[in-house]
Every structure is written in C-alpha cells, then in structure tokens.
PDB file of N, CA and C in Angstrom:
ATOM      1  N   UNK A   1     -50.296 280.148-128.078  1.00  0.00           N
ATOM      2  CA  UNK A   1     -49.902 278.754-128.041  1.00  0.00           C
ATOM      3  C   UNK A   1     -49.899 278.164-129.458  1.00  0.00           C
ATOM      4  N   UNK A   2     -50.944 278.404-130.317  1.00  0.00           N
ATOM      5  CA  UNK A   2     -50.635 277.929-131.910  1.00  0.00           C
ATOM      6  C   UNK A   2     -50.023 278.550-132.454  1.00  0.00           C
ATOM      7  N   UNK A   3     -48.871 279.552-131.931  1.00  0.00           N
ATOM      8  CA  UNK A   3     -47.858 280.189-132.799  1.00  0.00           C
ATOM      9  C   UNK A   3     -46.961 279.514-132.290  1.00  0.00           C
ATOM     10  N   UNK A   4     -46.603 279.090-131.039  1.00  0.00           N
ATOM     11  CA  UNK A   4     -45.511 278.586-130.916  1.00  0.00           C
ATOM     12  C   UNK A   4     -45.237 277.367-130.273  1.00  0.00           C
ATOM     13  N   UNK A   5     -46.416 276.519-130.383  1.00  0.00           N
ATOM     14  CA  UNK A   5     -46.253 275.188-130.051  1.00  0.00           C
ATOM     15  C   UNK A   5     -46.459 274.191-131.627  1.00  0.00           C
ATOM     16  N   UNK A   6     -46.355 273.097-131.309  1.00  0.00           N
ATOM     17  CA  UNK A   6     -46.593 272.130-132.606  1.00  0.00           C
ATOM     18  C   UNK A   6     -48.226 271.380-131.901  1.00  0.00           C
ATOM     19  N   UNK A   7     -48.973 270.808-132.406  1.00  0.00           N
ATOM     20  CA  UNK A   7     -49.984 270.745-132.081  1.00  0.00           C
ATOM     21  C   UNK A   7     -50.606 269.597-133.492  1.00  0.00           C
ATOM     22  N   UNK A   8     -51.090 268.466-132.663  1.00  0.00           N
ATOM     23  CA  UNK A   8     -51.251 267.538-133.659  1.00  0.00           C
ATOM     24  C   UNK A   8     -53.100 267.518-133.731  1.00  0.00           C
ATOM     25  N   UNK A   9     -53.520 267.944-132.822  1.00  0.00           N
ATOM     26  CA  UNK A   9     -55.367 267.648-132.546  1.00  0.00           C
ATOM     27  C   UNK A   9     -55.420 268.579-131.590  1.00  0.00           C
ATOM     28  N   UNK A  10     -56.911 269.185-131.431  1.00  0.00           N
ATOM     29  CA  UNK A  10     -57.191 269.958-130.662  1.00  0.00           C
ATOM     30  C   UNK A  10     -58.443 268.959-129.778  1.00  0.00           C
ATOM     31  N   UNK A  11     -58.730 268.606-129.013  1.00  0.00           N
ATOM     32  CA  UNK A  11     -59.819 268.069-128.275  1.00  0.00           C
ATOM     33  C   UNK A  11     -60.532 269.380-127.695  1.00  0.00           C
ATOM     34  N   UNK A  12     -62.201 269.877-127.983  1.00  0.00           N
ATOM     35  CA  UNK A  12     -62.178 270.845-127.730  1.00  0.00           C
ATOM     36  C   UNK A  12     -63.644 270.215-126.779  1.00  0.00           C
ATOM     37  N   UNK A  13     -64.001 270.987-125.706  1.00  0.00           N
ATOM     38  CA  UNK A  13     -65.567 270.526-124.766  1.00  0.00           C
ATOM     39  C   UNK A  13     -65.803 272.504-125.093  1.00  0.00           C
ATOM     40  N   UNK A  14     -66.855 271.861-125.185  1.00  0.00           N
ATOM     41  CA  UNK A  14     -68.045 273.353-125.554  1.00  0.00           C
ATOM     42  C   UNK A  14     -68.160 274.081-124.366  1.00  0.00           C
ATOM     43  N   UNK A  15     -68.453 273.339-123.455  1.00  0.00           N
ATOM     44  CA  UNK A  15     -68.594 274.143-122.194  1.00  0.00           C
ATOM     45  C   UNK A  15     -67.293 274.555-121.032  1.00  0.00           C
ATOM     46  N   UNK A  16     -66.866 275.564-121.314  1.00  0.00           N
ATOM     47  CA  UNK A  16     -65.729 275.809-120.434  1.00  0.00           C
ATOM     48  C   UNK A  16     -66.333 276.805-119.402  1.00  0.00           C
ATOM     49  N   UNK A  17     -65.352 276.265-118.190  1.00  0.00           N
ATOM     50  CA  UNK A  17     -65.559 277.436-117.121  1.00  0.00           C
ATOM     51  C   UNK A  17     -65.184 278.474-117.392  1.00  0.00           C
ATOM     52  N   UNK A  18     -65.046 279.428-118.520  1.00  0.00           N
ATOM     53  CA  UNK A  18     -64.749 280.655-118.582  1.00  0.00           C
ATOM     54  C   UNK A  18     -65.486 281.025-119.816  1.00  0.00           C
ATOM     55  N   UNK A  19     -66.502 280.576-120.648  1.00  0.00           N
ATOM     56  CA  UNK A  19     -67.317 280.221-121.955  1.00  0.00           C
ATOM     57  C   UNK A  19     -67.413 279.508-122.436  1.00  0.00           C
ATOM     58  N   UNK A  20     -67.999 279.501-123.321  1.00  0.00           N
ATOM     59  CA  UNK A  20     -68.021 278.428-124.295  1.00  0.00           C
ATOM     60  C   UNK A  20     -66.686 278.141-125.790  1.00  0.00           C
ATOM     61  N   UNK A  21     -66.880 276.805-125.608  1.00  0.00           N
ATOM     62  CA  UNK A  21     -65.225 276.506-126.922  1.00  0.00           C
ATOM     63  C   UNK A  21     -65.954 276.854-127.993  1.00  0.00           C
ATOM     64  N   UNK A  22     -66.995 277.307-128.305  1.00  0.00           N
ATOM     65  CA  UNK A  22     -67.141 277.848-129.817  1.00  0.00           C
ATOM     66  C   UNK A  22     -66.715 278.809-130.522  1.00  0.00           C
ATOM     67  N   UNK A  23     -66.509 279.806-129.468  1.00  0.00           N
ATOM     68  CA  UNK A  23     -65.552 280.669-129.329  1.00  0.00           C
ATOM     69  C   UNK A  23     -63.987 280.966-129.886  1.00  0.00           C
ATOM     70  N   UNK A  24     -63.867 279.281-129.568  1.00  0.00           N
ATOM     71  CA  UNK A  24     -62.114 279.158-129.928  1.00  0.00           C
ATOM     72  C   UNK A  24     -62.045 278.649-131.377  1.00  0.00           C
ATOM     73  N   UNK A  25     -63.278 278.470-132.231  1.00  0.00           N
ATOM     74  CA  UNK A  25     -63.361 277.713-133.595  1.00  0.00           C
ATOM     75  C   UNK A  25     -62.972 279.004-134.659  1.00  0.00           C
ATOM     76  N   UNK A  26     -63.231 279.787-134.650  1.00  0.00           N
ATOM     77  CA  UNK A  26     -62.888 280.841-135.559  1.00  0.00           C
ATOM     78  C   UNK A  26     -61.466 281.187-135.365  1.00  0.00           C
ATOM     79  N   UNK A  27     -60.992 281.241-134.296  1.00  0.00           N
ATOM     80  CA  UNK A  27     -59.519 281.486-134.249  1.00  0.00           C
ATOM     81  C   UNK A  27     -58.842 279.806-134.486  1.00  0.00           C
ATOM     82  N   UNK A  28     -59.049 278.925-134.288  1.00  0.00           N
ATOM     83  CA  UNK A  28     -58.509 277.812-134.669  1.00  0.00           C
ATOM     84  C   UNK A  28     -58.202 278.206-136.129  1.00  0.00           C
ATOM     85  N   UNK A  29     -59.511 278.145-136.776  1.00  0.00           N
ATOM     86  CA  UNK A  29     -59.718 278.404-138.555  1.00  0.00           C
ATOM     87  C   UNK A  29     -58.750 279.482-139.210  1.00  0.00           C
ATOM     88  N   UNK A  30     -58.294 280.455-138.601  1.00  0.00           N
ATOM     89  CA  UNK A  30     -57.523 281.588-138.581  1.00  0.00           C
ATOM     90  C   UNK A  30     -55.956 281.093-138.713  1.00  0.00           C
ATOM     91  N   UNK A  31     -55.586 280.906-137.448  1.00  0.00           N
ATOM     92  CA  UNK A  31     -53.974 280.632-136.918  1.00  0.00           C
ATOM     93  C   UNK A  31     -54.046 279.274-137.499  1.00  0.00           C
ATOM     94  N   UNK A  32     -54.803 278.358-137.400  1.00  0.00           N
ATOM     95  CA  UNK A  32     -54.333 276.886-138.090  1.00  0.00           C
ATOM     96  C   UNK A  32     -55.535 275.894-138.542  1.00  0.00           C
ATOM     97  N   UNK A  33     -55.601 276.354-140.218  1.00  0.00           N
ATOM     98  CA  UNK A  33     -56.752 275.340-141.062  1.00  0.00           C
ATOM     99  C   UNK A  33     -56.758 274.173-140.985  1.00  0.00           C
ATOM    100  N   UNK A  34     -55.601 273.777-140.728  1.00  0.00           N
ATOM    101  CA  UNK A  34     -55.144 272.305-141.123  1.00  0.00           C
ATOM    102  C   UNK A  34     -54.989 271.347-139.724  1.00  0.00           C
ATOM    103  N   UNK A  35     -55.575 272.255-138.607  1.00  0.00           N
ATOM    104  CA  UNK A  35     -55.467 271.542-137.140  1.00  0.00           C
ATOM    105  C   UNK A  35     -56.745 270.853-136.759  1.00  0.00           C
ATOM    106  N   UNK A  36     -56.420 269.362-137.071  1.00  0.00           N
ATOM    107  CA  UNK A  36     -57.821 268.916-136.704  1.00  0.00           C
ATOM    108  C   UNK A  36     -58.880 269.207-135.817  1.00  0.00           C
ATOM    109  N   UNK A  37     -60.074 269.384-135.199  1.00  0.00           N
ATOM    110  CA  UNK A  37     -60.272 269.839-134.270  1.00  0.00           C
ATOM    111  C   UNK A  37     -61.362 268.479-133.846  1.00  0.00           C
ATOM    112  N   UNK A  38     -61.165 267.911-133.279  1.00  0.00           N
ATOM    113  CA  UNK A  38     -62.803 266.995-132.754  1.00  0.00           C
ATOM    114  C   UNK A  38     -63.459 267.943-131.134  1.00  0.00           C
ATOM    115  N   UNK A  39     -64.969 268.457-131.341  1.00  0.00           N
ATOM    116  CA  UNK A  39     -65.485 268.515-130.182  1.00  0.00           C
ATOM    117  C   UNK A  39     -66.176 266.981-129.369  1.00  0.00           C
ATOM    118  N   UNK A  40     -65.527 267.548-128.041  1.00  0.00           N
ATOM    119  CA  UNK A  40     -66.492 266.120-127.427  1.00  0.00           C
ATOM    120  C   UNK A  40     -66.824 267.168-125.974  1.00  0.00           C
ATOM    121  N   UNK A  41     -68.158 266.949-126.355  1.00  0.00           N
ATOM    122  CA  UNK A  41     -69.187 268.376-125.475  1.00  0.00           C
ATOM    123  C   UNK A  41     -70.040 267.096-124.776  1.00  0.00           C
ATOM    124  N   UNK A  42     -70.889 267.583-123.848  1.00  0.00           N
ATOM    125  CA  UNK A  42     -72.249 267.238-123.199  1.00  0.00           C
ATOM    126  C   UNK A  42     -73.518 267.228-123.506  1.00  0.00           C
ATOM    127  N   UNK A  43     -73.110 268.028-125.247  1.00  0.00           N
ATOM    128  CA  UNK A  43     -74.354 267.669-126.435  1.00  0.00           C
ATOM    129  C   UNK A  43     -74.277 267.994-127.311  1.00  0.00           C
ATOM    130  N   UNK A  44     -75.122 267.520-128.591  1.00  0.00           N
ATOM    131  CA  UNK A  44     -74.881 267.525-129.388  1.00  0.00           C
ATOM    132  C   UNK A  44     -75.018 268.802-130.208  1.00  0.00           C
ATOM    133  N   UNK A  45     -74.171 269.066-131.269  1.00  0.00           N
ATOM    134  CA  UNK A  45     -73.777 270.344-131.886  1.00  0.00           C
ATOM    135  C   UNK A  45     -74.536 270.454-133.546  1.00  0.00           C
ATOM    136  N   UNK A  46     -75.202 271.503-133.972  1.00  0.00           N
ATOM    137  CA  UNK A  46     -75.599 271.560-135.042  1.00  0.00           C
ATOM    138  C   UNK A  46     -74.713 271.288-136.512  1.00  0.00           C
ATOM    139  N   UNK A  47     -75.152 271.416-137.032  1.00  0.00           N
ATOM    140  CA  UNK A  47     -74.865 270.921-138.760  1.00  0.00           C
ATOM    141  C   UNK A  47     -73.829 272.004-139.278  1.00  0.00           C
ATOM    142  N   UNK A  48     -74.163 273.125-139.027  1.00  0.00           N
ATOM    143  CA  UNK A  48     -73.091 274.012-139.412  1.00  0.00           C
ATOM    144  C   UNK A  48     -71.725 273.858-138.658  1.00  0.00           C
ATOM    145  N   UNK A  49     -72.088 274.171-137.180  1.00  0.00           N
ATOM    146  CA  UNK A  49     -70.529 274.140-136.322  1.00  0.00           C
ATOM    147  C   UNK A  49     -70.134 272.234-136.874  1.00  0.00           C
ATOM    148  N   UNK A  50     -70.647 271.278-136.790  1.00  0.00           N
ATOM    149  CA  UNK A  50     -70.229 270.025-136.937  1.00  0.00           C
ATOM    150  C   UNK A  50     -69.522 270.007-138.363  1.00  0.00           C
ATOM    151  N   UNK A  51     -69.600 270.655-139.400  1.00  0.00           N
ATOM    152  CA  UNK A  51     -69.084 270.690-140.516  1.00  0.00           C
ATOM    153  C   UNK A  51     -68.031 271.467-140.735  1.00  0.00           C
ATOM    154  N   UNK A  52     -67.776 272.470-139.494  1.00  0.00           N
ATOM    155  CA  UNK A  52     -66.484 273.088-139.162  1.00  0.00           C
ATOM    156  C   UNK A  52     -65.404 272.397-138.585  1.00  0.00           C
ATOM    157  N   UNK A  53     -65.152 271.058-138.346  1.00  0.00           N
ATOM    158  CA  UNK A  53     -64.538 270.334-137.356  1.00  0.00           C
ATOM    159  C   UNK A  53     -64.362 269.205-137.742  1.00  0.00           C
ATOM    160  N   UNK A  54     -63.561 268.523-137.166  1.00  0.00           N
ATOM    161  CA  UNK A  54     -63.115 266.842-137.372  1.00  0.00           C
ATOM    162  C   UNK A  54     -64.219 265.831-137.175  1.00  0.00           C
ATOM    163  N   UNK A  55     -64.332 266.003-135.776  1.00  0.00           N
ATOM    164  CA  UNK A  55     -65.345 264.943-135.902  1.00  0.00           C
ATOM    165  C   UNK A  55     -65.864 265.593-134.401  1.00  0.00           C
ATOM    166  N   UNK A  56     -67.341 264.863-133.785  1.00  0.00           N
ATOM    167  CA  UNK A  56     -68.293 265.408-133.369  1.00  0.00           C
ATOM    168  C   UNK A  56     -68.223 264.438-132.005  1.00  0.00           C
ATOM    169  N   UNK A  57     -68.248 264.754-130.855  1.00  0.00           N
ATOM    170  CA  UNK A  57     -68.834 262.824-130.024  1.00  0.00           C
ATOM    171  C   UNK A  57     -69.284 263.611-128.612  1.00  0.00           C
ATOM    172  N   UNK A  58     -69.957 262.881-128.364  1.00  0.00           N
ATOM    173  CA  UNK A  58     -71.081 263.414-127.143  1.00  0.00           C
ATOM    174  C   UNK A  58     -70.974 262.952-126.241  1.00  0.00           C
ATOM    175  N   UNK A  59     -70.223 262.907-124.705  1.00  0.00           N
ATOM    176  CA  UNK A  59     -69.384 262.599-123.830  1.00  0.00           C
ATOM    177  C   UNK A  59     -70.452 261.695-123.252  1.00  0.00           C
ATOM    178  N   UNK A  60     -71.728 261.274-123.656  1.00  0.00           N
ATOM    179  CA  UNK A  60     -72.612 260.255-122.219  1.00  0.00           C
ATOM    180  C   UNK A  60     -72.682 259.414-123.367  1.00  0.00           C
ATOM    181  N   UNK A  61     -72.702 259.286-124.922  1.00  0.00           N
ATOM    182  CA  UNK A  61     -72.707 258.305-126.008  1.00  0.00           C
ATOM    183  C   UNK A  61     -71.545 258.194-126.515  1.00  0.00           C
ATOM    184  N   UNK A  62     -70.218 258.580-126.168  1.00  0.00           N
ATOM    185  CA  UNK A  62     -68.705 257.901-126.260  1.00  0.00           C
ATOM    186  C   UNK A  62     -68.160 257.275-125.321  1.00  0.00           C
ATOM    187  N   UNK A  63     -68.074 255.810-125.811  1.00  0.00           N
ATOM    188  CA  UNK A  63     -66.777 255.222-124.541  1.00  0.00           C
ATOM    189  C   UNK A  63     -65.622 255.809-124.479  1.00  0.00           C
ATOM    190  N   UNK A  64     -64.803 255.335-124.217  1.00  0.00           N
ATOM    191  CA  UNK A  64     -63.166 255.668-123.952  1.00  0.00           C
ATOM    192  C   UNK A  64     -62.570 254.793-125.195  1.00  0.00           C
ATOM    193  N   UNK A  65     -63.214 254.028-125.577  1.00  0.00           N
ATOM    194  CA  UNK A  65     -62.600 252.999-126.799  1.00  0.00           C
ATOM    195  C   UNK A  65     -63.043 253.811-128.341  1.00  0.00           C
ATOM    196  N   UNK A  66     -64.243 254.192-128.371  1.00  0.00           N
ATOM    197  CA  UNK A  66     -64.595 255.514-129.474  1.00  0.00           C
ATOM    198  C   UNK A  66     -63.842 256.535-129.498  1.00  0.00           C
ATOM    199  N   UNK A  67     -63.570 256.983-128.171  1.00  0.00           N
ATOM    200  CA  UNK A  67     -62.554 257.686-128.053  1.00  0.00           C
ATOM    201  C   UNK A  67     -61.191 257.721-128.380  1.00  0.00           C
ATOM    202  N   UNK A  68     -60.572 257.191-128.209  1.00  0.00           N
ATOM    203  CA  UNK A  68     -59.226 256.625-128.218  1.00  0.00           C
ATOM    204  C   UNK A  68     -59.708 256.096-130.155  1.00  0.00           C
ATOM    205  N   UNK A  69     -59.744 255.676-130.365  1.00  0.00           N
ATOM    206  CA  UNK A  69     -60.280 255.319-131.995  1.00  0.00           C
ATOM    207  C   UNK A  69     -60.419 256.795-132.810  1.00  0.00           C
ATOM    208  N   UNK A  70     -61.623 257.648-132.580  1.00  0.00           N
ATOM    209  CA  UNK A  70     -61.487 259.129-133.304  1.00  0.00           C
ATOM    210  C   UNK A  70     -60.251 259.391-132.701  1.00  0.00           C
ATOM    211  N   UNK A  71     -59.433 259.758-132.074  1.00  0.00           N
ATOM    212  CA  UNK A  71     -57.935 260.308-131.928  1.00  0.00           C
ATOM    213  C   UNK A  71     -57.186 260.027-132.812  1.00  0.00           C
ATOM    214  N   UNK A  72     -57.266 258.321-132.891  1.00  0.00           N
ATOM    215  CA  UNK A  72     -55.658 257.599-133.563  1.00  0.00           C
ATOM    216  C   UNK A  72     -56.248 258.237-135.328  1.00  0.00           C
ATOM    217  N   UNK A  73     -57.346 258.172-135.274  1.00  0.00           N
ATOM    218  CA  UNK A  73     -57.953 257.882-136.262  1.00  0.00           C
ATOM    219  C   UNK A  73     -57.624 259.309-137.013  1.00  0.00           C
ATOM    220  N   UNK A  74     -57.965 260.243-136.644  1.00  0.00           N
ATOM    221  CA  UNK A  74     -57.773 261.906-136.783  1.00  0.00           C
ATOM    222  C   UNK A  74     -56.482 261.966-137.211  1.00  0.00           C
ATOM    223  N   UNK A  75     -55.581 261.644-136.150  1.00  0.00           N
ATOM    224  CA  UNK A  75     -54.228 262.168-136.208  1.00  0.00           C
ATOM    225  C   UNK A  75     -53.291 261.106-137.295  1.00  0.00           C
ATOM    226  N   UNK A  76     -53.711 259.917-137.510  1.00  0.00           N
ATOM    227  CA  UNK A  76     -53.288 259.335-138.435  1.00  0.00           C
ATOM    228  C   UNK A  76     -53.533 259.680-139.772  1.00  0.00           C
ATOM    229  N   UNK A  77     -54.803 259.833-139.908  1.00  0.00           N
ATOM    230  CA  UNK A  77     -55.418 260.489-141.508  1.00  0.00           C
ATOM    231  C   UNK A  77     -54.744 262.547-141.703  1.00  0.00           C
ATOM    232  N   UNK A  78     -54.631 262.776-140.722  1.00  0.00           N
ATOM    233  CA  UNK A  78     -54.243 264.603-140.829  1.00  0.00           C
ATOM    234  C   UNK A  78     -52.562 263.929-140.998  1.00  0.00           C
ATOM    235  N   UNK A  79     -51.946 263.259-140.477  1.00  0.00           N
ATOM    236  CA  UNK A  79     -50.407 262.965-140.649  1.00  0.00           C
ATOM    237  C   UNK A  79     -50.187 262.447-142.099  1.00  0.00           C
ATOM    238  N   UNK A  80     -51.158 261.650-142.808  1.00  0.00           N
ATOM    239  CA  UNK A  80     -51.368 261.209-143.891  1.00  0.00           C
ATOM    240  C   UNK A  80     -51.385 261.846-145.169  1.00  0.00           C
ATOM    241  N   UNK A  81     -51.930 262.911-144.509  1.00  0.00           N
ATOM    242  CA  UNK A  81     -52.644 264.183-145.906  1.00  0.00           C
ATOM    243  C   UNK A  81     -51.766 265.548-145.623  1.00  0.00           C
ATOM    244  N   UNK A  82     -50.709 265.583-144.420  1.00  0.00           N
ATOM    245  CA  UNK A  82     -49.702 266.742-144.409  1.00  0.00           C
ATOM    246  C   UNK A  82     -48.250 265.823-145.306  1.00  0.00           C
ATOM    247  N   UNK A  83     -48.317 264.398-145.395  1.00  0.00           N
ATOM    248  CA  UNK A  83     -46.786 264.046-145.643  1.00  0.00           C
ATOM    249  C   UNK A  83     -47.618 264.204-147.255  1.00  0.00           C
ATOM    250  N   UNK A  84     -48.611 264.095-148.055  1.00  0.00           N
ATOM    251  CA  UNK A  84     -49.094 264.298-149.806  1.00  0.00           C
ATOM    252  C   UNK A  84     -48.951 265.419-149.576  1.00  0.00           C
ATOM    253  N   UNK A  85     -49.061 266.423-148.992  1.00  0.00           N
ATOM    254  CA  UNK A  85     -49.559 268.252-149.506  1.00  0.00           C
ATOM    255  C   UNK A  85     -47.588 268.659-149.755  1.00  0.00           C
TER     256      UNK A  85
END
C-alpha cells in the first residue's frame, strides 16, 4: 500500500487484533521517512518509540477536538516542509 498509494498521515493504535503497530514503525521508516506517523494507543509510549513519530496521544486523555487539531496540524506542517524540500 505505500508503494502504491499516496498517503498524507498514518494514524497508527498500538494494539491491533493481529499485533502490535510497533511493528509497522520500522517499515514505515523504510518505504516512507517523510510519512508522518502520529500513534494514538490506550497508553502511553516510551521516549525512544515517541521520538520515532509525529506526535504521541493517548485515546482516554484525547478529545476528538485534540484530535482533529494534531491531524490538521501534522498534515499542514508535513505539506509545508514537502512544498521547501
């Protein structure tokens, strides 16, 4: 799918019914550096994986308005810094 889709943000939850999304961070980093990634998991994530990623938010301490805010916010600043590169 990141070979052949366009892809502006990745919204990633840690806990999937088939593993865990930490999983999918090394291949993100691989096929696409420049793809923002924000996790929004059921808890909170250490210092290393959090410094791999966009931004961090913890689904029982994010509204839908934090939410919606890190999105515009992500994809406006990554649209920002692909039209300078």
């Amino acid at each position: 799918m990141l070979a052949g889709e366009h892809i502006d943000l990745v919204i990633l939850d840690l806990g999937l019914p088939d593993g865990s999304g930490l999983l999918l961070l090394p291949e993100l980093a691989e096929n696409a550096p420049d793809l923002p990634v924000v996790l929004f998991s059921a808890a909170d994530v250490d210092a290393k994986t959090a410094s791999g990623v966009t931004a961090t938010l913890v689904k029982s301490k994010t509204t839908n308005d934090i939410l919606i805010d890190t999105i515009h916010k992500t994809i406006t600043s990554h649209a920002g810094l692909a039209k300078e590169a």
